[in-house]
Protein backbone atom coordinates (compact mmCIF):
# COMPACT_ATOMS: atom_id res chain seq x y z
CA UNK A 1 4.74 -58.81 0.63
CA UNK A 2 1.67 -61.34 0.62
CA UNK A 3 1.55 -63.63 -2.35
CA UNK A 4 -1.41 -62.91 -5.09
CA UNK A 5 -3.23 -65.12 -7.50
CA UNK A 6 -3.37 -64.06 -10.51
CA UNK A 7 -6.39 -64.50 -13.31
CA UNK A 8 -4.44 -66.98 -14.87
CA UNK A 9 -5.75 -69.02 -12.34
CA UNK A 10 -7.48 -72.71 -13.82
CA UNK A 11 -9.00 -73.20 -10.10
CA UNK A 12 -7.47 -76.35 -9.69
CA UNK A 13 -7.06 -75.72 -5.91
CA UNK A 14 -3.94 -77.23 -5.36
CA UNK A 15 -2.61 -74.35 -3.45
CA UNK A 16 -5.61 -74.66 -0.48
CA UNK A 17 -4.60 -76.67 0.89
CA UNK A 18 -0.68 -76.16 1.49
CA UNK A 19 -1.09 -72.97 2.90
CA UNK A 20 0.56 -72.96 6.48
CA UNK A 21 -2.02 -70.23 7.06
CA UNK A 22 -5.05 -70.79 5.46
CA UNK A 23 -5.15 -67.62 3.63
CA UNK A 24 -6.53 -69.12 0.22
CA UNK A 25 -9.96 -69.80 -0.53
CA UNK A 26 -11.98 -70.04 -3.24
CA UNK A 27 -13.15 -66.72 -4.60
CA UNK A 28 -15.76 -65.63 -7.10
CA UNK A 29 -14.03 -66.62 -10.55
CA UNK A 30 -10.09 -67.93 -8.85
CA UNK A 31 -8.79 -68.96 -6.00
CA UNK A 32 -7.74 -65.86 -3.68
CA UNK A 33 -5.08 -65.34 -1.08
CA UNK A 34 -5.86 -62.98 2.29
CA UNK A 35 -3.33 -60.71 2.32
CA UNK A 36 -3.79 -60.40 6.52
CA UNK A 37 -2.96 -63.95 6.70
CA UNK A 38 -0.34 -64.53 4.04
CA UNK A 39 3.23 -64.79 5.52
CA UNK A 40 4.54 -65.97 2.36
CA UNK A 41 5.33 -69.06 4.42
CA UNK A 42 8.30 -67.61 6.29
CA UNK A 43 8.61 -69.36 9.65
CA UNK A 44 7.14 -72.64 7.75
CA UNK A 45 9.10 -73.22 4.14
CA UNK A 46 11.76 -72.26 2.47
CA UNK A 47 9.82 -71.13 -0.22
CA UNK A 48 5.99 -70.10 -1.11
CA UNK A 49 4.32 -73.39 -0.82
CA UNK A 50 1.81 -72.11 -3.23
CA UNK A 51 3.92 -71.58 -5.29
CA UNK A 52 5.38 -74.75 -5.65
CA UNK A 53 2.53 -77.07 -6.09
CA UNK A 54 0.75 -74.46 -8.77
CA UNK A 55 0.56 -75.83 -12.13
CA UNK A 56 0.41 -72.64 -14.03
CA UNK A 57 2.79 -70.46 -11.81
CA UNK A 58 0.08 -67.94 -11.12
CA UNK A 59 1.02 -67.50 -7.63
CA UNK A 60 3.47 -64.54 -7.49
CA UNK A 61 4.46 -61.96 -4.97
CA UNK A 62 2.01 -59.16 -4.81
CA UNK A 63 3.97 -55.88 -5.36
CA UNK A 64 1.45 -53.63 -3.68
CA UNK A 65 1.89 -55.30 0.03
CA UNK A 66 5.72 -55.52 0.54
CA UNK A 67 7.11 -56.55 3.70
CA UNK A 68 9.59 -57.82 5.58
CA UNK A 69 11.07 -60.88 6.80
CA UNK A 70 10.27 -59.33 9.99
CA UNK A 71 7.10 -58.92 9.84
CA UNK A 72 6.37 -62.14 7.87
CA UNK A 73 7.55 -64.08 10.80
CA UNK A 74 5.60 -61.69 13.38
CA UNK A 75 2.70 -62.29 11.51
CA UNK A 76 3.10 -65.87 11.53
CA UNK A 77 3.64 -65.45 15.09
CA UNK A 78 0.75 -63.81 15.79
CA UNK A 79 -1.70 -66.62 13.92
CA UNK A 80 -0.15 -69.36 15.47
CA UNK A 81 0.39 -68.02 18.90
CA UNK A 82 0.46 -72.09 20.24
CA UNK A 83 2.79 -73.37 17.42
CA UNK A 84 5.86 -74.08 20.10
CA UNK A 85 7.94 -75.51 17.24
CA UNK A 86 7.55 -71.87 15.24
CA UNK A 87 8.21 -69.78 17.89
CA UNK A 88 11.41 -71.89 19.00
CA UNK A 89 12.37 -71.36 15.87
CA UNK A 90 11.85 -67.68 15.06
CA UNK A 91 13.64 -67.26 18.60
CA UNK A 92 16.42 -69.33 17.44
CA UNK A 93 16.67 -67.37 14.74
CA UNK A 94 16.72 -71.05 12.61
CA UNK A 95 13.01 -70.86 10.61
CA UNK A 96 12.69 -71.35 6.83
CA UNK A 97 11.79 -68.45 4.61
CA UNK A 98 12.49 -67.71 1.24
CA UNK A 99 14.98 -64.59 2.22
CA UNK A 100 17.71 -67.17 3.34
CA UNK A 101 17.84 -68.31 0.04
């Protein structure tokens, strides 16, 4: 599922800039995350970097858009179709994400 920000959101915009993906921006009132790019960071951390530099843990898994490790990892595939280090990885079979926790 793609991570959400919720409204408790203080737009600090610490999260920006740690995305692997560069699914958040700055919305209209909070900072937003594009569900079409968000891979939850599998294929890049162990865990939701997001999530782990947010000061008011408002970045949580968005239960509408479930997925997959699967297709996390294809996903992250698919936007970084040059990143040789990812794709070694994923082939390997040896890439962090927060289901091998």
């Amino acid at each position: 599922m793609a991570t959400t920000i919720t409204d408790a959101c203080i737009n600090c915009g610490a999260c920006e800039p740690e995305c692997p993906n560069e699914a958040i921006s700055q919305g209209s009132d909070i900072y937003v995350i594009d569900g079409a790019r968000c891979t939850e960071c599998v294929g890049f951390n162990a865990k939701e970097a997001c999530q782990a530099v947010c000061p008011v843990e408002c970045c949580v898994p968005d239960p509408n858009h479930p997925d997959t490790e699967r297709a996390l990892l294809d996903k992250a595939l698919a936007l970084h179709p040059d990143d040789a280090d990812l794709a070694a990885a994923a082939a390997s079979g040896a890439f962090p994400s927060r289901f091998h926790a």
